[in-house]
N, C-alpha and C. Protein backbone atom coordinates (compact mmCIF):
# COMPACT_ATOMS: atom_id res chain seq x y z
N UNK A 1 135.07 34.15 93.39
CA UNK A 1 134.76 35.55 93.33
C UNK A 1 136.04 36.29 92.98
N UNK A 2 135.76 37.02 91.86
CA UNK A 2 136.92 38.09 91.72
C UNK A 2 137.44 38.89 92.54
N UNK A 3 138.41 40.09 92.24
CA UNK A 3 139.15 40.63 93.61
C UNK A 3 137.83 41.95 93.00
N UNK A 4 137.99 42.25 91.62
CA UNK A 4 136.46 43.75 91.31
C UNK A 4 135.46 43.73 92.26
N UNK A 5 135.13 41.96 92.34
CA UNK A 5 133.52 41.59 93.37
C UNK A 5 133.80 41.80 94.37
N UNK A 6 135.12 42.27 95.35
CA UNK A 6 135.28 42.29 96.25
C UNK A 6 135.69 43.67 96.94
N UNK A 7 136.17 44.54 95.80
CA UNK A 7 135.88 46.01 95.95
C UNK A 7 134.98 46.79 96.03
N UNK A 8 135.12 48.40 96.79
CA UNK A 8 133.98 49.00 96.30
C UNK A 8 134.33 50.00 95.22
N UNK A 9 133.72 50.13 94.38
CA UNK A 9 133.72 50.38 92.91
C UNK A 9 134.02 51.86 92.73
N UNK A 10 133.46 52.28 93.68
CA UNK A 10 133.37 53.97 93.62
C UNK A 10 135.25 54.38 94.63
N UNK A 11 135.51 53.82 95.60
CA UNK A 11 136.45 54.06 96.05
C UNK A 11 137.53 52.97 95.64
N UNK A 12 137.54 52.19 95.34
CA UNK A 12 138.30 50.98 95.39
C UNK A 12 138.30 50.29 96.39
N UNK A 13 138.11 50.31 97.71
CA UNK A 13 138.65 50.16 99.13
C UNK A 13 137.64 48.66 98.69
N UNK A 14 138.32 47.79 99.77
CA UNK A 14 137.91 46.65 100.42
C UNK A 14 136.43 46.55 100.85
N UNK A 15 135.48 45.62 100.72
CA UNK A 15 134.29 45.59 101.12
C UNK A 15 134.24 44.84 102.84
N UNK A 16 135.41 44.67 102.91
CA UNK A 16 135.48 44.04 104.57
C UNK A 16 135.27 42.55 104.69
N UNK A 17 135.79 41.96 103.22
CA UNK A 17 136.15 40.90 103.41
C UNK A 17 137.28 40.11 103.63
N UNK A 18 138.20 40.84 103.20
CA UNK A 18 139.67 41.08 103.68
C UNK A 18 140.91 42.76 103.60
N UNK A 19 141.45 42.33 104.41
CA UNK A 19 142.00 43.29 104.28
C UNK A 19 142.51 44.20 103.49
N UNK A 20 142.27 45.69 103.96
CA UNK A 20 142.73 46.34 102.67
C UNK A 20 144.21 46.38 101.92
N UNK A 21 144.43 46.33 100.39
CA UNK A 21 145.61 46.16 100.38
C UNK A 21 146.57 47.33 99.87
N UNK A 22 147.66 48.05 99.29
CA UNK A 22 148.27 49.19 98.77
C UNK A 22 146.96 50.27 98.21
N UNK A 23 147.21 51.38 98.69
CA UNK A 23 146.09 52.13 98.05
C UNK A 23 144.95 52.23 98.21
N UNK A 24 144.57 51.35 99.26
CA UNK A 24 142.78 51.43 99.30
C UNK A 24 143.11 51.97 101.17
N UNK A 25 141.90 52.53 101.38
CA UNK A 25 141.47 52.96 102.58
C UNK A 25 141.17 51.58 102.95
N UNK A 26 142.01 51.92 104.46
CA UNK A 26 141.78 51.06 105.47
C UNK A 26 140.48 51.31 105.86
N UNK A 27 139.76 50.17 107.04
CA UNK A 27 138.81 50.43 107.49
C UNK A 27 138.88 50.56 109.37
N UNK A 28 138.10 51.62 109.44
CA UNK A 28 138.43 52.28 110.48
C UNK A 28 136.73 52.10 111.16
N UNK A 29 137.19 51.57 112.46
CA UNK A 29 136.10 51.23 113.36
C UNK A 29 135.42 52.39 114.00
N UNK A 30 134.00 52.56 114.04
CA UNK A 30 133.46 53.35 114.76
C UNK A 30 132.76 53.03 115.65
N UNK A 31 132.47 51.89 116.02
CA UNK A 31 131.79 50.93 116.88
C UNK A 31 131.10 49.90 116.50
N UNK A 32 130.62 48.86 117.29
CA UNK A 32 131.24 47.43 117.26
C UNK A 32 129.96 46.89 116.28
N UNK A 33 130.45 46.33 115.02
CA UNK A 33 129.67 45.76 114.23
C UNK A 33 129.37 46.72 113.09
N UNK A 34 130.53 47.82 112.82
CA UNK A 34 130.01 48.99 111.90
C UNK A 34 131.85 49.66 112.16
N UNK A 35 132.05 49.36 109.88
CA UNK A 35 133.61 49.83 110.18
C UNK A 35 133.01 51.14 108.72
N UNK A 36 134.22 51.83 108.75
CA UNK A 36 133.59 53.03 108.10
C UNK A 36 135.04 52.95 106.59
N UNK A 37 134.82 52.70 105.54
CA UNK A 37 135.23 52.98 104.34
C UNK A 37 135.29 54.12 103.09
N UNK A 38 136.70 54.65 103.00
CA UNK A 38 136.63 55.71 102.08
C UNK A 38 134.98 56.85 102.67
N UNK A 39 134.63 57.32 103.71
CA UNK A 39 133.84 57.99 104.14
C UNK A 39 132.46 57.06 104.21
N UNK A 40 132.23 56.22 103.90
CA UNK A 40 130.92 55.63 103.37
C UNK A 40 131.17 54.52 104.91
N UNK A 41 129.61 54.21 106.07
CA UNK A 41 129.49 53.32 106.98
C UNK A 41 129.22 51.85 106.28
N UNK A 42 129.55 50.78 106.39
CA UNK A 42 129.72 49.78 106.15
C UNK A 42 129.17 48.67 106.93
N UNK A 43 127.85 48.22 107.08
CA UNK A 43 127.58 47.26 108.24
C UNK A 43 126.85 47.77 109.45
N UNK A 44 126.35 46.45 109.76
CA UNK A 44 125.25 47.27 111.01
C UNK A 44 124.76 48.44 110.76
N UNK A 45 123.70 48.39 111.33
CA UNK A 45 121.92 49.55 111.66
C UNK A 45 122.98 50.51 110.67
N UNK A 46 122.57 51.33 110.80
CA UNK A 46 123.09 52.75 109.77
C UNK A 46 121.29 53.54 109.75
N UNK A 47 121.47 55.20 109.46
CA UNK A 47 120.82 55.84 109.24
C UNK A 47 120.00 55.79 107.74
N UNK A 48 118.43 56.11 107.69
CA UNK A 48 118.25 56.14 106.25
C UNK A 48 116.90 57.35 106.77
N UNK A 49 117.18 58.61 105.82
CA UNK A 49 116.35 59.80 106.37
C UNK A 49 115.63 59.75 105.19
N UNK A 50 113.84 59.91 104.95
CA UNK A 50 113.45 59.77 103.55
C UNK A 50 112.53 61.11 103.79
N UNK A 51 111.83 61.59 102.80
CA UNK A 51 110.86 62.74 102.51
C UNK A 51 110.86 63.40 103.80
N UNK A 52 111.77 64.17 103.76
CA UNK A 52 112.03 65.42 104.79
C UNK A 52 111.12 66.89 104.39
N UNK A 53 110.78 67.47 105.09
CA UNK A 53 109.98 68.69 104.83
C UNK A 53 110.46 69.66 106.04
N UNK A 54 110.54 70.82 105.34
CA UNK A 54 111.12 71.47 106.48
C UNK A 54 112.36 71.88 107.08
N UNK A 55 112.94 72.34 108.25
CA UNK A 55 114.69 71.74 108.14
C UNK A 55 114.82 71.10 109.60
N UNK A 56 116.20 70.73 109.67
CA UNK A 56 116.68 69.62 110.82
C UNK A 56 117.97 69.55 110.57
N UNK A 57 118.66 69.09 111.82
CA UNK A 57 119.90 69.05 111.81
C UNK A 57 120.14 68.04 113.00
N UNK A 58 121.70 67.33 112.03
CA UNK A 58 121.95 66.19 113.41
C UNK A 58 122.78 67.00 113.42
N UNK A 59 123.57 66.14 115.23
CA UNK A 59 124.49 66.59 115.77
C UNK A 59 124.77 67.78 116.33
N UNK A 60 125.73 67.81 117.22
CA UNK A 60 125.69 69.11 117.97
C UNK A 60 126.11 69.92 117.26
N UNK A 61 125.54 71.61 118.86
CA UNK A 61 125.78 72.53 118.40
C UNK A 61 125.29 72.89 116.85
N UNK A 62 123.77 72.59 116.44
CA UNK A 62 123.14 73.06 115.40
C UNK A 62 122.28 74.17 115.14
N UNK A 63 122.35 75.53 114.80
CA UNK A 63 121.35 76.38 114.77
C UNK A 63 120.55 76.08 113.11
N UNK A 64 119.32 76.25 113.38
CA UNK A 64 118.45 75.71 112.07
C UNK A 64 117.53 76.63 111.87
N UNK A 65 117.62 77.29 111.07
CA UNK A 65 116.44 78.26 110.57
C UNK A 65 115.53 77.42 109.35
N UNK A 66 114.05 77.59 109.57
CA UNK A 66 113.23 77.59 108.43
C UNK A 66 112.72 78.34 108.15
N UNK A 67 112.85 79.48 107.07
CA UNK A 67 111.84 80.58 106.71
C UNK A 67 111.30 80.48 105.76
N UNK A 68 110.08 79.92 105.56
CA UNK A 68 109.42 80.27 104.20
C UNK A 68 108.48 81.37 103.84
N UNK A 69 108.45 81.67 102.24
CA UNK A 69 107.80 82.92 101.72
C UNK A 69 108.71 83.83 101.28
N UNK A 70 110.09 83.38 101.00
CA UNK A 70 111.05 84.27 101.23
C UNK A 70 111.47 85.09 102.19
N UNK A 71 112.01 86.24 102.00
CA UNK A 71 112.53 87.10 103.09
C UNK A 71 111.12 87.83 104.00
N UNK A 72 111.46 87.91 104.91
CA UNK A 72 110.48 89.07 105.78
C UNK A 72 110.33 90.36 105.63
N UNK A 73 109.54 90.70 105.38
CA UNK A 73 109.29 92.15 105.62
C UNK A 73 110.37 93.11 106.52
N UNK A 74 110.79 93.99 106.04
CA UNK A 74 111.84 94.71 107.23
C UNK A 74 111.14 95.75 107.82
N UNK A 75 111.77 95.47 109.53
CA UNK A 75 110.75 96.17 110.51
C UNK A 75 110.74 97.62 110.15
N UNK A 76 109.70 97.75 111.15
CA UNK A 76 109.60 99.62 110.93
C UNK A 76 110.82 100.44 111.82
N UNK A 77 111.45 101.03 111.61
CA UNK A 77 112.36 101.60 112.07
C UNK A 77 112.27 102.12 113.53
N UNK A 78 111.26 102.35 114.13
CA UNK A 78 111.00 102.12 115.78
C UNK A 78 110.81 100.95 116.38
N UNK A 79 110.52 99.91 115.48
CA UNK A 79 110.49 98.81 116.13
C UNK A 79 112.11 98.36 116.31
N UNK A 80 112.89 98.71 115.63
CA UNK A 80 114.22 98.54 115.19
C UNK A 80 114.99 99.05 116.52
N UNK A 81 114.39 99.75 116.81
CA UNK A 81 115.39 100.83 117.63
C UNK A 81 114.88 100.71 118.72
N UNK A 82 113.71 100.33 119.03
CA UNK A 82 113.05 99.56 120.53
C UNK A 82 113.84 97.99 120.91
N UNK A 83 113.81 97.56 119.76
CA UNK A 83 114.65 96.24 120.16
C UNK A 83 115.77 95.90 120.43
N UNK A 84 116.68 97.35 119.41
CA UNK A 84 117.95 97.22 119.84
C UNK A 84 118.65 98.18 121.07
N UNK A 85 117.30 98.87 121.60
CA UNK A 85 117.36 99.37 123.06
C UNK A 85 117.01 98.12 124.15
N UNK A 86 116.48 97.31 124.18
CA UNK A 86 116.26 96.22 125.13
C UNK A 86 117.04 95.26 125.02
N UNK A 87 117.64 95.26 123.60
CA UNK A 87 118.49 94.46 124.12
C UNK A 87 120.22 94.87 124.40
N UNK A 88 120.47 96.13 125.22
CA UNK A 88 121.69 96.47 125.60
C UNK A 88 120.83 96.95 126.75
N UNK A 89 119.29 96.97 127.27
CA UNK A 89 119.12 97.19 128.69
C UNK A 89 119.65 95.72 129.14
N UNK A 90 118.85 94.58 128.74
CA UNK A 90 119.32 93.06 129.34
C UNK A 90 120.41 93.01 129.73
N UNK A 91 121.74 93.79 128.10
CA UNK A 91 122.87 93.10 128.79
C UNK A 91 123.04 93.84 129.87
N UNK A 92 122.87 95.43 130.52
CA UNK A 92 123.01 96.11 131.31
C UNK A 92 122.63 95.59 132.76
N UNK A 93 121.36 95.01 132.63
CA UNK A 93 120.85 94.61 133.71
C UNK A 93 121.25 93.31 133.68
N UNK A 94 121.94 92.43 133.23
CA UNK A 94 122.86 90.63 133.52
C UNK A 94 123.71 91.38 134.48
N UNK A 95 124.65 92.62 134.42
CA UNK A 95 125.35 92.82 135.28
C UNK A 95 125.31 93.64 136.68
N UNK A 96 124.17 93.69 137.03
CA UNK A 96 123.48 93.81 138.17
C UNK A 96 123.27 92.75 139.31
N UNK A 97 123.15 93.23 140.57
CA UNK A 97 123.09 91.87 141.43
C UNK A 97 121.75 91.30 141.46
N UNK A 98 121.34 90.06 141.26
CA UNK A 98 119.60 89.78 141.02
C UNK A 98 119.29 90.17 142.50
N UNK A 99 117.76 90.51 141.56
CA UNK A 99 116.78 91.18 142.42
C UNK A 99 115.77 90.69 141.72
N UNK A 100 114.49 91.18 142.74
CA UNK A 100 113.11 90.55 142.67
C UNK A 100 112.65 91.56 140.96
N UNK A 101 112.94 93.05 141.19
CA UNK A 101 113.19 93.77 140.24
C UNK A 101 113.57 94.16 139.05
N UNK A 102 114.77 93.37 139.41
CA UNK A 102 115.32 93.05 138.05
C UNK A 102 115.21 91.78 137.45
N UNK A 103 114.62 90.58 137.77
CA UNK A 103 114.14 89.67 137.28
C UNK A 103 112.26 90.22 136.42
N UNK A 104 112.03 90.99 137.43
CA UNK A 104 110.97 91.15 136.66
C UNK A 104 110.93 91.98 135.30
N UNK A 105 111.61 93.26 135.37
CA UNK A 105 112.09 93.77 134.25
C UNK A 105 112.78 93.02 133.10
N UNK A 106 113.72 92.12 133.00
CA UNK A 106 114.42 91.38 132.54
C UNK A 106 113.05 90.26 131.69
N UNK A 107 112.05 89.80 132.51
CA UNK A 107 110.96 89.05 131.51
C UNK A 107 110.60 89.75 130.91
N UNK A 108 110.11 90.89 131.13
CA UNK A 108 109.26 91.58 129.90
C UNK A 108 110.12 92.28 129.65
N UNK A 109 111.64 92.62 129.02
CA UNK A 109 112.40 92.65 128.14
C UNK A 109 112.54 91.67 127.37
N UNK A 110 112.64 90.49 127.77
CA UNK A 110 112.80 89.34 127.03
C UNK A 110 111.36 88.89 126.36
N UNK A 111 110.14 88.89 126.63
CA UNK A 111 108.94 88.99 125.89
C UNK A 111 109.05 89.86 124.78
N UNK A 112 109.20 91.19 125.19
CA UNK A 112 109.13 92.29 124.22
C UNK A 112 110.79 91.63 122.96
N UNK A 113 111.82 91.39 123.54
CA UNK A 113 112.56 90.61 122.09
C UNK A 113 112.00 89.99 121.68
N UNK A 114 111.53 88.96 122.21
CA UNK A 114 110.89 87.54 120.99
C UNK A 114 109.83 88.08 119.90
N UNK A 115 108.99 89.08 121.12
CA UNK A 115 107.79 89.13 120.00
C UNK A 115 108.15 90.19 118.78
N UNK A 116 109.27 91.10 119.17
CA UNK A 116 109.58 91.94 117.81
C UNK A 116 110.46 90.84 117.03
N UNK A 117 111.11 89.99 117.62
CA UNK A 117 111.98 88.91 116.19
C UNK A 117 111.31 88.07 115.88
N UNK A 118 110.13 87.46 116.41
CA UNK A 118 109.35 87.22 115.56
C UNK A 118 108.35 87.34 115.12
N UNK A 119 107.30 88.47 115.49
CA UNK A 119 105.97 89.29 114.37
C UNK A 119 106.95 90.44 113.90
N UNK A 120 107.72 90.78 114.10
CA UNK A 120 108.37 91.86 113.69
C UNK A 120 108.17 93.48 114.19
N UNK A 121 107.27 93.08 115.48
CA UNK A 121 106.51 94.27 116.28
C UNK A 121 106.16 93.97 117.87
N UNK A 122 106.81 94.87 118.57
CA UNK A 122 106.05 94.96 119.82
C UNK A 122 104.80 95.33 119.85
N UNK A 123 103.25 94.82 120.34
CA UNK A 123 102.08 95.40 120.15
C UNK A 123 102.22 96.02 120.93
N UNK A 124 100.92 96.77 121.15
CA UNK A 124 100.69 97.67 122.18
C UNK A 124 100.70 97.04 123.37
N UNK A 125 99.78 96.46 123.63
CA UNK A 125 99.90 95.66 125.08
C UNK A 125 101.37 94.99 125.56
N UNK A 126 102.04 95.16 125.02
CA UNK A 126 103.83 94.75 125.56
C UNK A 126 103.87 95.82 125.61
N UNK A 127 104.33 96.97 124.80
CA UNK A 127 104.68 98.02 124.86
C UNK A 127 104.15 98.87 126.35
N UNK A 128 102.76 99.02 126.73
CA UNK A 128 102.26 98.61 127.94
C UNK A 128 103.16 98.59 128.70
N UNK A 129 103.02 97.10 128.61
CA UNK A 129 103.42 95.90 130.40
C UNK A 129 105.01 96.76 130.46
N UNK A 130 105.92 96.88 129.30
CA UNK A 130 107.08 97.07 129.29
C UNK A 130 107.25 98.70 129.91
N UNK A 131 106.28 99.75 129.56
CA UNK A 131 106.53 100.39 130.15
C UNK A 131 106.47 100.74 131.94
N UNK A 132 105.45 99.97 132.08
CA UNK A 132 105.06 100.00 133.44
C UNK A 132 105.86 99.29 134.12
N UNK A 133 106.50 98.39 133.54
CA UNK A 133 107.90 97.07 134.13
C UNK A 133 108.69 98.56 134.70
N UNK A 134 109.07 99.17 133.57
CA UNK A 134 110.42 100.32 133.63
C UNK A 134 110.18 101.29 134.77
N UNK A 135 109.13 101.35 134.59
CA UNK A 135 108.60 102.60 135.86
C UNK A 135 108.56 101.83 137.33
N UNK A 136 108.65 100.72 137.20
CA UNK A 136 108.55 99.80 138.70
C UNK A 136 109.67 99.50 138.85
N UNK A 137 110.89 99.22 138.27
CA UNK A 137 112.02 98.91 138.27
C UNK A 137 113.19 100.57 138.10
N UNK A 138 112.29 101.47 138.45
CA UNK A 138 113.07 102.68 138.52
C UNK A 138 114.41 102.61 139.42
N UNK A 139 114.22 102.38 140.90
CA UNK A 139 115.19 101.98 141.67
C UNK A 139 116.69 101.26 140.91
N UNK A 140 115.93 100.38 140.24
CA UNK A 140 117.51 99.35 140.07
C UNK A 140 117.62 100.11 138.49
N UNK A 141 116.88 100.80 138.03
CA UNK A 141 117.52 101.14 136.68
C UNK A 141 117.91 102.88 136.19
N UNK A 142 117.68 103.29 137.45
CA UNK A 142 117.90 105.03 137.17
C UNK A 142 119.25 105.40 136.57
N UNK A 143 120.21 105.02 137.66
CA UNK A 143 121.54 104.88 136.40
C UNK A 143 121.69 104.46 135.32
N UNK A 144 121.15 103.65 134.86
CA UNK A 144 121.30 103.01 133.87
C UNK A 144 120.76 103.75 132.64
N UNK A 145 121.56 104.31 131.46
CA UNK A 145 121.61 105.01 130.67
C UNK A 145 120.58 104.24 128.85
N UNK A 146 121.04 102.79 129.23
CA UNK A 146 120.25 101.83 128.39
C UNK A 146 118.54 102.01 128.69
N UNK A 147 118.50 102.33 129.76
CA UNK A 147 116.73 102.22 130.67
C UNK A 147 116.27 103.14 130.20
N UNK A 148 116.97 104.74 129.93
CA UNK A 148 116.10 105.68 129.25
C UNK A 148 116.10 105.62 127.50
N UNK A 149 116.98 104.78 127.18
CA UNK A 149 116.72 104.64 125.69
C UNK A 149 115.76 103.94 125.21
N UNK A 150 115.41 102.95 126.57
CA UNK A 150 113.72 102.34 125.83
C UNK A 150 112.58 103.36 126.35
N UNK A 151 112.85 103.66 127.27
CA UNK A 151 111.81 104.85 127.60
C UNK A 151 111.67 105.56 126.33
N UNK A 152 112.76 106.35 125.50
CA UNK A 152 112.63 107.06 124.71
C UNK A 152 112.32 106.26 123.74
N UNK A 153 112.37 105.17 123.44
CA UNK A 153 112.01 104.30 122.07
C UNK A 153 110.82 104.00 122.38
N UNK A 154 110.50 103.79 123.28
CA UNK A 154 108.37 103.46 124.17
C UNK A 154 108.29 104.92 123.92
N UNK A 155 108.74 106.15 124.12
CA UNK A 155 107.67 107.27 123.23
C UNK A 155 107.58 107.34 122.21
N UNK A 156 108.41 107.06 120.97
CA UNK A 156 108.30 107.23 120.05
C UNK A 156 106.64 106.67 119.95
N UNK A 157 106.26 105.49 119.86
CA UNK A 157 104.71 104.62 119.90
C UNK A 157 103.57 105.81 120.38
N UNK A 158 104.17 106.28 121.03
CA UNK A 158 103.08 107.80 122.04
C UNK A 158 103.28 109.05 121.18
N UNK A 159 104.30 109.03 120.74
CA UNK A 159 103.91 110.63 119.86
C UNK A 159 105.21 111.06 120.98
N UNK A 160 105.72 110.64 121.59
CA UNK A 160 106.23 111.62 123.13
C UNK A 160 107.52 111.54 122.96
């Protein structure tokens, strides 16, 4: 066998039949029965991903969006301003001492986010529960200056 038959063609490097010599990438172990060449795994199991649909991600720390249809529709400008009132009540109310109160307020803030990021609308019936959350959670949220900005973003929906 030639020393060509014994390269890899695309890098030059050694196929791991002997050692690499001037110029070629060494081979560097990643665990046992699998050495890794010029970037390319070499030996033992290895990954093979075929007709993917959709998205995915290895390895950590991955955020993965799939949106199809193109872009979304952009919200209506009260929905805009309802969402970005709940979500500076949350952070307002994280720094509060828990309560039975503020856990409950805090879910249906967090309902009312998801469902405007993703239908792009609080319905009515959140809009609802959320107001009546606010009015029960008066106690722990009267100071709180974030609490009347959804109030005022829940009238806008009322005419009020």
């Amino acid at each position: 066998m030639s020393t060509a038959d014994e390269q890899n063609p695309t890098t030059g490097a050694d196929d791991g039949r002997r050692p690499a010599g001037p110029g070629q990438t060494p081979p560097v172990s990643r665990d046992e029965g699998r050495t890794e060449r010029g970037g390319r795994a070499v030996g033992g199991g290895g990954i093979h991903i075929s007709n993917v649909r959709g998205a995915f991600a290895i390895g950590d720390h991955n955020d993965v969006r799939n949106q199809t249809g193109g872009t979304a529709a952009p919200r209506d400008p009260a929905q805009e301003e309802l969402l970005r009132a709940v979500k500076e009540l949350r952070e307002d109310l994280a720094r509060l001492v828990p309560s039975g109160l503020r856990d409950t307020l805090d879910a249906e803030l967090a309902g009312a986010e998801t469902e405007i990021e993703e239908s792009g609308q609080a319905g009515p019936t959140r809009r609802e529960r959320l107001g009546r959350a606010l009015a029960g959670a008066g106690a722990v949220t009267g100071f709180l200056a974030s609490a009347a900005t959804v109030t005022q973003a829940l009238g806008a929906f009322s005419g009020g």
